[in-house]
Protein backbone atom coordinates (compact mmCIF):
# COMPACT_ATOMS: atom_id res chain seq x y z
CA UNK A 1 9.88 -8.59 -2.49
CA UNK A 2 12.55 -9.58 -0.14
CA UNK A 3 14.91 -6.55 -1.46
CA UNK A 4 12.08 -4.63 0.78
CA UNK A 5 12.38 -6.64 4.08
CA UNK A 6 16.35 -6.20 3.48
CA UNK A 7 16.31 -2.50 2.81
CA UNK A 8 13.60 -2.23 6.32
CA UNK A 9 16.38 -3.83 8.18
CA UNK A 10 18.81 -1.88 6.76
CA UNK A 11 16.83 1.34 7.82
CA UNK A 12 15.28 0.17 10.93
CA UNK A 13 12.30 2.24 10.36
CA UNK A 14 9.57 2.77 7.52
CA UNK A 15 10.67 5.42 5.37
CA UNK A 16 7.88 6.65 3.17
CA UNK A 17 9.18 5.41 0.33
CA UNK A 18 9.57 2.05 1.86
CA UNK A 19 6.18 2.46 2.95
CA UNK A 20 4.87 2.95 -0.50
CA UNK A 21 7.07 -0.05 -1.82
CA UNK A 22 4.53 -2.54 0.73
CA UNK A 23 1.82 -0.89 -0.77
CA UNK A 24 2.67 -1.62 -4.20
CA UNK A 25 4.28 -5.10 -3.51
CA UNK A 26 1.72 -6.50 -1.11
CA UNK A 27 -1.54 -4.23 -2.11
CA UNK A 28 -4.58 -4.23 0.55
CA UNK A 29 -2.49 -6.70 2.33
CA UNK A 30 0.12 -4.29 3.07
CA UNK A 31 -2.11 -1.49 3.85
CA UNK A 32 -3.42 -2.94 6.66
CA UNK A 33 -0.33 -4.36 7.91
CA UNK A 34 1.11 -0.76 7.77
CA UNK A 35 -1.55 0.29 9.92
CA UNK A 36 -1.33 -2.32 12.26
CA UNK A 37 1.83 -1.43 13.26
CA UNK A 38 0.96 2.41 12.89
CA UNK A 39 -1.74 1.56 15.80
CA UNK A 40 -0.11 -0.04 18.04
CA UNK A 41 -1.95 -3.45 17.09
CA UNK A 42 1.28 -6.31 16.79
CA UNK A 43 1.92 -7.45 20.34
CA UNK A 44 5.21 -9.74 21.55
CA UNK A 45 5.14 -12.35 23.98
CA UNK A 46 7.38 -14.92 25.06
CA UNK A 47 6.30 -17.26 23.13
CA UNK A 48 5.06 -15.86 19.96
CA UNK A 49 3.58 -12.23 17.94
CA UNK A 50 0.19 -11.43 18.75
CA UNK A 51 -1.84 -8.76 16.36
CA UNK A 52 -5.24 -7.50 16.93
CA UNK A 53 -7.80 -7.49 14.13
CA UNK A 54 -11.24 -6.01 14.27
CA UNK A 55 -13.00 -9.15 15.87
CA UNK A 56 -10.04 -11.39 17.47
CA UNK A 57 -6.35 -11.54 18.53
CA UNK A 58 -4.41 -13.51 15.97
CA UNK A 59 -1.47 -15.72 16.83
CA UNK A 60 1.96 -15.18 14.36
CA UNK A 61 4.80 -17.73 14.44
CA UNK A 62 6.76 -17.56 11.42
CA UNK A 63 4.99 -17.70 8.82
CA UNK A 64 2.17 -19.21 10.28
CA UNK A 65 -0.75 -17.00 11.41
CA UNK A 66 -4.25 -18.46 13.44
CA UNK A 67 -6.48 -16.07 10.79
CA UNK A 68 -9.30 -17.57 8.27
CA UNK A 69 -7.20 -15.63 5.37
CA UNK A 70 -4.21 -17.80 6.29
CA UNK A 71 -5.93 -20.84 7.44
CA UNK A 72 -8.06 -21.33 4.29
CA UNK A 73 -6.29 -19.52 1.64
CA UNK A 74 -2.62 -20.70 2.83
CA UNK A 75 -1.51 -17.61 1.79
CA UNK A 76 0.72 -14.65 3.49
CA UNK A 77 -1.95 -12.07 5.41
CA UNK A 78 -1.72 -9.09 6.92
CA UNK A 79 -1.11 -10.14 10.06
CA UNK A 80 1.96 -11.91 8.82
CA UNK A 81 3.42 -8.86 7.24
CA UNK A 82 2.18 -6.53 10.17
CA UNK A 83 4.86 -8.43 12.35
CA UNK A 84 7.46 -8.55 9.63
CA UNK A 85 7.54 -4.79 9.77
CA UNK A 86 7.12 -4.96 13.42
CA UNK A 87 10.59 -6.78 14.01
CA UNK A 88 12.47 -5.15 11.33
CA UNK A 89 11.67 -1.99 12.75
CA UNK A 90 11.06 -2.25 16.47
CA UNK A 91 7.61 -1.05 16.33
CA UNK A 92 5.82 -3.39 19.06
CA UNK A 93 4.70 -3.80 22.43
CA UNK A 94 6.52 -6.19 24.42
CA UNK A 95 5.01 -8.59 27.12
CA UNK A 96 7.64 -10.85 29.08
CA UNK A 97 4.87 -13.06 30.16
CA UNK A 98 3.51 -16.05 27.98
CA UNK A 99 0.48 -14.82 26.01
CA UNK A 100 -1.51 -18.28 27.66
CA UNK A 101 -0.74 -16.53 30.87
CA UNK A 102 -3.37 -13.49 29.41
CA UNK A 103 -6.11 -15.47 29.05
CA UNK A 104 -9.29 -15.57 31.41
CA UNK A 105 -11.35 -18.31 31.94
């Protein structure tokens, strides 16, 4: 699976066939991280990826993601994968501002 995050780098963009490979490879997973990054959702900051799911904001760092998927499971999600695609390939908004500095009491 890490021929795929190579040959994204390689490309700098999701080619449909690369698209299909995260389908295959990561299943559900990677169907939702595809259209993460499709809408917009996977968010940089300072200080680390944010990506918007349905009901919250989920904090990436690494491969370390604030989700219940990740937090129980201690698996990869689809937030993780959403940002892998979203710095191989560019495809993210970018905040020079720390994400704590969003927040509103």
């Amino acid at each position: 699976m890490s021929d795929i995050w190579q040959e994204i780098e390689r490309e700098g963009a999701l080619t449909p066939e690369l698209r299909t490979c995260i389908e295959r490879a990561y299943g559900e997973r990677g169907r939702k991280a595809l259209v993460a990054v499709d809408d917009g959702q996977v968010k940089r900051y300072r200080d680390f990826f944010i990506v918007v799911g349905r009901s919250s904001e989920y904090v990436v760092e690494s491969n370390f993601c604030t989700c219940s998927d990740f937090l129980f499971r201690g698996r990869e999600c689809w937030h993780i994968l959403a940002v892998r695609i979203a710095e191989r390939t560019g495809l993210y908004e970018s905040y020079d501002i720390w994400y704590q500095d969003t927040w509103n009491p």
